[in-house]
Protein backbone atom coordinates (compact mmCIF):
# COMPACT_ATOMS: atom_id res chain seq x y z
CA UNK A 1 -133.38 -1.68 -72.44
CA UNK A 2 -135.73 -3.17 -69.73
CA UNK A 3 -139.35 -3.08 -70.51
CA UNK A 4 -141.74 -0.06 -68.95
CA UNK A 5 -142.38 -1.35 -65.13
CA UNK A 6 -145.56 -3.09 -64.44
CA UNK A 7 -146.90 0.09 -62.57
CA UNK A 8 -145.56 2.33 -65.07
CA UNK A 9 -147.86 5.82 -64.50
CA UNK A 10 -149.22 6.70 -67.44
CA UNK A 11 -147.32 10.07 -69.11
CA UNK A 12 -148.57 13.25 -69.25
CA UNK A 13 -147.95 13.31 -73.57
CA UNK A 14 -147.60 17.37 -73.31
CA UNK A 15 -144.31 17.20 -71.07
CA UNK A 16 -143.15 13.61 -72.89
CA UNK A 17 -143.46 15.60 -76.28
CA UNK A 18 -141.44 18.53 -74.55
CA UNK A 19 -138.47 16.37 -73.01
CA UNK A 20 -137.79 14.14 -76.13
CA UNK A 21 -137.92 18.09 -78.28
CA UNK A 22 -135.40 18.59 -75.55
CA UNK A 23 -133.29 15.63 -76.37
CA UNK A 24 -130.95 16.44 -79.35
CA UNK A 25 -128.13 14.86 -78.94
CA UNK A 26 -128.58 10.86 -78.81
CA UNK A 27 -127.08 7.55 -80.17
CA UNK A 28 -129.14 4.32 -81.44
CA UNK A 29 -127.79 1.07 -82.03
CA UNK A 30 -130.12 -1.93 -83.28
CA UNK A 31 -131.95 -2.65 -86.74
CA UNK A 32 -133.54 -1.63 -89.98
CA UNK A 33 -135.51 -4.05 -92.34
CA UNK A 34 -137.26 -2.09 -95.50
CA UNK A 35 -139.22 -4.07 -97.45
CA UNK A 36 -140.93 -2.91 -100.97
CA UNK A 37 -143.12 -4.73 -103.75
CA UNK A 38 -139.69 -5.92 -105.70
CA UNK A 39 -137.32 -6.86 -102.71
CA UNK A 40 -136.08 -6.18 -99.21
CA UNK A 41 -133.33 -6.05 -96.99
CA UNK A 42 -131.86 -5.68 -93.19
CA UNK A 43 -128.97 -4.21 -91.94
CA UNK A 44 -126.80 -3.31 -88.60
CA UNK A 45 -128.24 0.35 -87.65
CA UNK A 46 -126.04 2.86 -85.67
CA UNK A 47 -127.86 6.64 -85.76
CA UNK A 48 -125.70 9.23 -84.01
CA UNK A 49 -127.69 12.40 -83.51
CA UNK A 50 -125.85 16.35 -82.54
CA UNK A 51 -128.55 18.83 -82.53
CA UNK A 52 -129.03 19.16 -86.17
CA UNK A 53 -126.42 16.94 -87.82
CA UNK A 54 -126.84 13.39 -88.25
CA UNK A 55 -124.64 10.27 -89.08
CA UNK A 56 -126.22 7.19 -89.55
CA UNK A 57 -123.83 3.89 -90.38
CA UNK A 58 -125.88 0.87 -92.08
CA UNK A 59 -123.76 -1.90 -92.44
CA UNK A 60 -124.57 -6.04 -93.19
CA UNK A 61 -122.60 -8.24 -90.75
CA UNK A 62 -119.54 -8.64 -90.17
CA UNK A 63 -119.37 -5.08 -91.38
CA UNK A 64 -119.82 -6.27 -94.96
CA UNK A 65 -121.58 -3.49 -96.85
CA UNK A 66 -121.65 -0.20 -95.26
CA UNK A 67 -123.39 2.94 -95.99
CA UNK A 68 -122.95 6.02 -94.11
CA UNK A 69 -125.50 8.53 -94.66
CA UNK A 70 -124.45 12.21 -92.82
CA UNK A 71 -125.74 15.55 -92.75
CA UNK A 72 -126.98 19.11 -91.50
CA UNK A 73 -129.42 21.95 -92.61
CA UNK A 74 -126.86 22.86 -95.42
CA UNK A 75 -126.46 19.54 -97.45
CA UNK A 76 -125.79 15.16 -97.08
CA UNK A 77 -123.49 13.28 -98.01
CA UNK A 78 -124.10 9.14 -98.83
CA UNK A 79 -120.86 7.09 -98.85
CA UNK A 80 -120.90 2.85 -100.55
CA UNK A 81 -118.81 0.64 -102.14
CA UNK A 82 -119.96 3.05 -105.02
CA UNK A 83 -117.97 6.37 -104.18
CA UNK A 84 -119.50 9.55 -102.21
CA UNK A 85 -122.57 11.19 -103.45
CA UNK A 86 -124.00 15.24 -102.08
CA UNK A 87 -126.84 16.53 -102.18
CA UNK A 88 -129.33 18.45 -100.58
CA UNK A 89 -131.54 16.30 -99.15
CA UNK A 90 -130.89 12.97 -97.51
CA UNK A 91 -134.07 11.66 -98.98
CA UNK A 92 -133.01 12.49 -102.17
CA UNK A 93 -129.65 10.30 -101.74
CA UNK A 94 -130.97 7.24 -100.35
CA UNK A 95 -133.77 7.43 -102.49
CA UNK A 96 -131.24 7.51 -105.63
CA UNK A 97 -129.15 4.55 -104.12
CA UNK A 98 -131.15 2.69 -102.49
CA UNK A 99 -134.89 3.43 -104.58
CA UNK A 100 -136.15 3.18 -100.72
CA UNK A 101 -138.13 6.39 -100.27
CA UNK A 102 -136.97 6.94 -96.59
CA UNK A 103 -138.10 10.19 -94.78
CA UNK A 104 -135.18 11.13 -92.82
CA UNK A 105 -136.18 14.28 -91.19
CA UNK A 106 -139.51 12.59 -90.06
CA UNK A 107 -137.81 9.64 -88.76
CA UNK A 108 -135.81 12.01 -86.33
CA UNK A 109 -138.83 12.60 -84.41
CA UNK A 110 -140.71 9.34 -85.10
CA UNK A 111 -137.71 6.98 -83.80
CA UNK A 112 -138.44 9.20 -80.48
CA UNK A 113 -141.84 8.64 -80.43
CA UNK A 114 -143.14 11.80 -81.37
CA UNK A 115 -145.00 13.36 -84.20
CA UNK A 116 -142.47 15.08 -86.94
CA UNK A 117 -143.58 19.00 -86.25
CA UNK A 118 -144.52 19.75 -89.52
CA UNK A 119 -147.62 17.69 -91.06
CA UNK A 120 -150.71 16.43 -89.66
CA UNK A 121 -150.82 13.85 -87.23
CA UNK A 122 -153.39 11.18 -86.00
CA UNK A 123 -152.04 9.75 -82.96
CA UNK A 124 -153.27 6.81 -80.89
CA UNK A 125 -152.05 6.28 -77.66
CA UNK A 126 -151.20 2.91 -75.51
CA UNK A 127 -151.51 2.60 -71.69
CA UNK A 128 -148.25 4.37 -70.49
CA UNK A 129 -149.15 7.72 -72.74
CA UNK A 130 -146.74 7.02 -75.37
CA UNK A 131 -147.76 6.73 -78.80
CA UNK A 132 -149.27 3.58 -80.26
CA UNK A 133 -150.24 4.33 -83.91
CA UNK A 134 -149.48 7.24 -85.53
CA UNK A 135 -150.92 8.67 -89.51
CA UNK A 136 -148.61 11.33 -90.73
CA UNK A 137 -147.96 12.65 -94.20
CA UNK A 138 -149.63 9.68 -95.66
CA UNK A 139 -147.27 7.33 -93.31
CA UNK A 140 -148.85 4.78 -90.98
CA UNK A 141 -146.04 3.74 -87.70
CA UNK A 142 -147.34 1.46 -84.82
CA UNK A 143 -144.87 1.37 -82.49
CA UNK A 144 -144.76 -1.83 -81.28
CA UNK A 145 -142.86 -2.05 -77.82
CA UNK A 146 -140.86 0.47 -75.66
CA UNK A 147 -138.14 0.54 -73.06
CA UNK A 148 -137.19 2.77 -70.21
CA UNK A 149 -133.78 4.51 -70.98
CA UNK A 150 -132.07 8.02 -71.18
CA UNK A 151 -134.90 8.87 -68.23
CA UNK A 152 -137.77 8.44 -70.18
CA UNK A 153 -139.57 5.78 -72.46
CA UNK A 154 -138.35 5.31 -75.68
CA UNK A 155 -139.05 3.19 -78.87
CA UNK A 156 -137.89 0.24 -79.24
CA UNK A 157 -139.71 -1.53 -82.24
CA UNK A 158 -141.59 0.58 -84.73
CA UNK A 159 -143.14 -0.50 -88.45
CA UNK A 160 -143.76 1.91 -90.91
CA UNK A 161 -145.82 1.45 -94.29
CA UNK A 162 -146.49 3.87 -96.86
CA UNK A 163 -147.85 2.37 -99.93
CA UNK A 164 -145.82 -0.51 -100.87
CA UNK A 165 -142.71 0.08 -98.73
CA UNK A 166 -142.37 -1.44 -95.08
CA UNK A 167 -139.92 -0.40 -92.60
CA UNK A 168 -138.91 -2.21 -89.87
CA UNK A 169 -136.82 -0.59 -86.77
CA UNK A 170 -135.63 -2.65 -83.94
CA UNK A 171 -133.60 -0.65 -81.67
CA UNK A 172 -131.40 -2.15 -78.86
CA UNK A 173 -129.83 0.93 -77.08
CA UNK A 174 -130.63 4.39 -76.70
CA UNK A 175 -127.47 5.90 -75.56
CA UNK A 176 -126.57 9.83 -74.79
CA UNK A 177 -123.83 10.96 -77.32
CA UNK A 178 -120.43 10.00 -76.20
CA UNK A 179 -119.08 12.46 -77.99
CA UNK A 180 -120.72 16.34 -77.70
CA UNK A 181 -117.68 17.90 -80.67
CA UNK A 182 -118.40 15.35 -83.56
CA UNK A 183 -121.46 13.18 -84.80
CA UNK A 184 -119.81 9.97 -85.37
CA UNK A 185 -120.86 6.90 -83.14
CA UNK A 186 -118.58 5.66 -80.60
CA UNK A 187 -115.91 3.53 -80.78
């Protein structure tokens, strides 16, 4: 993704808010590092996003190590080396196999650059009108660095604490959907 032009005009955040609402269906491929008190990790990140259905594919390299977390308004699903495990709530899964407490929902809106809709939000802003900082249901996210893609500017490095956990999302490629029937990435 190249880097915002040097005479980038800064955004009007009312319409950039309203075109990323307006993007639902979207594909990112890059990185995740979480980070807690005890321990941390990385892994291979590829989110594929269809309105309200999600599939997101973790996996250590070389492919060793997946984890697929999926779902929709009526339930997720979290597939390891361990089995399958439903639920209700993706937060609830990864937070059961992982003890990373992770919010998923919020994340769809934060790895866009926007404040999640429900929650109060303290935004700070950088020079192009995107969001620098941002407090939200007792989360802090600076969003480090963005990129021009999909028509727009988009994340592409964003660290967020709560407490004693630290996430870490480097993301290479914003891509539409390749495919509008199915949320599973690309092959």
């Amino acid at each position: 993704m190249p880097p915002p032009k040097a005479d980038q005009p800064k955004l009007n955040w009312v319409e950039h808010v309203r075109t990323l609402t307006l993007m639902q269906e979207w594909q990112i491929r890059g990185k995740i590092g979480v980070r807690t008190a005890e321990d941390g990790g990385s892994a291979y990140l590829d989110w594929s996003q269809s309105f309200d259905s999600f599939y997101i594919l973790l996996s250590g390299p070389l492919g060793q190590g997946s984890t697929v977390v999926s779902g929709n308004p009526y339930g997720a699903r979290l597939e390891n080396s361990d089995g399958t495990f439903i639920s209700d709530s993706p937060e609830q899964l990864v937070m059961e196999h992982t003890g990373w407490d992770i919010p998923i929902h919020q994340l769809l809106y934060w790895v866009k650059g926007i404040p999640a809709p429900r929650g109060k939000s303290e935004p700070t802003y950088n020079e192009y009108g995107t969001l620098k900082t941002l407090r939200q249901d007792q989360w802090t996210l600076e969003f480090d660095r963005y990129g021009e893609a999909m028509g727009t500017l988009l994340p592409q490095k964003i660290r967020i604490t709560k407490d004693n956990l630290k996430v870490t999302l480097i993301i290479k490629e914003w891509l539409p959907l390749a495919n509008n029937d199915e949320t599973t990435p690309a092959s």
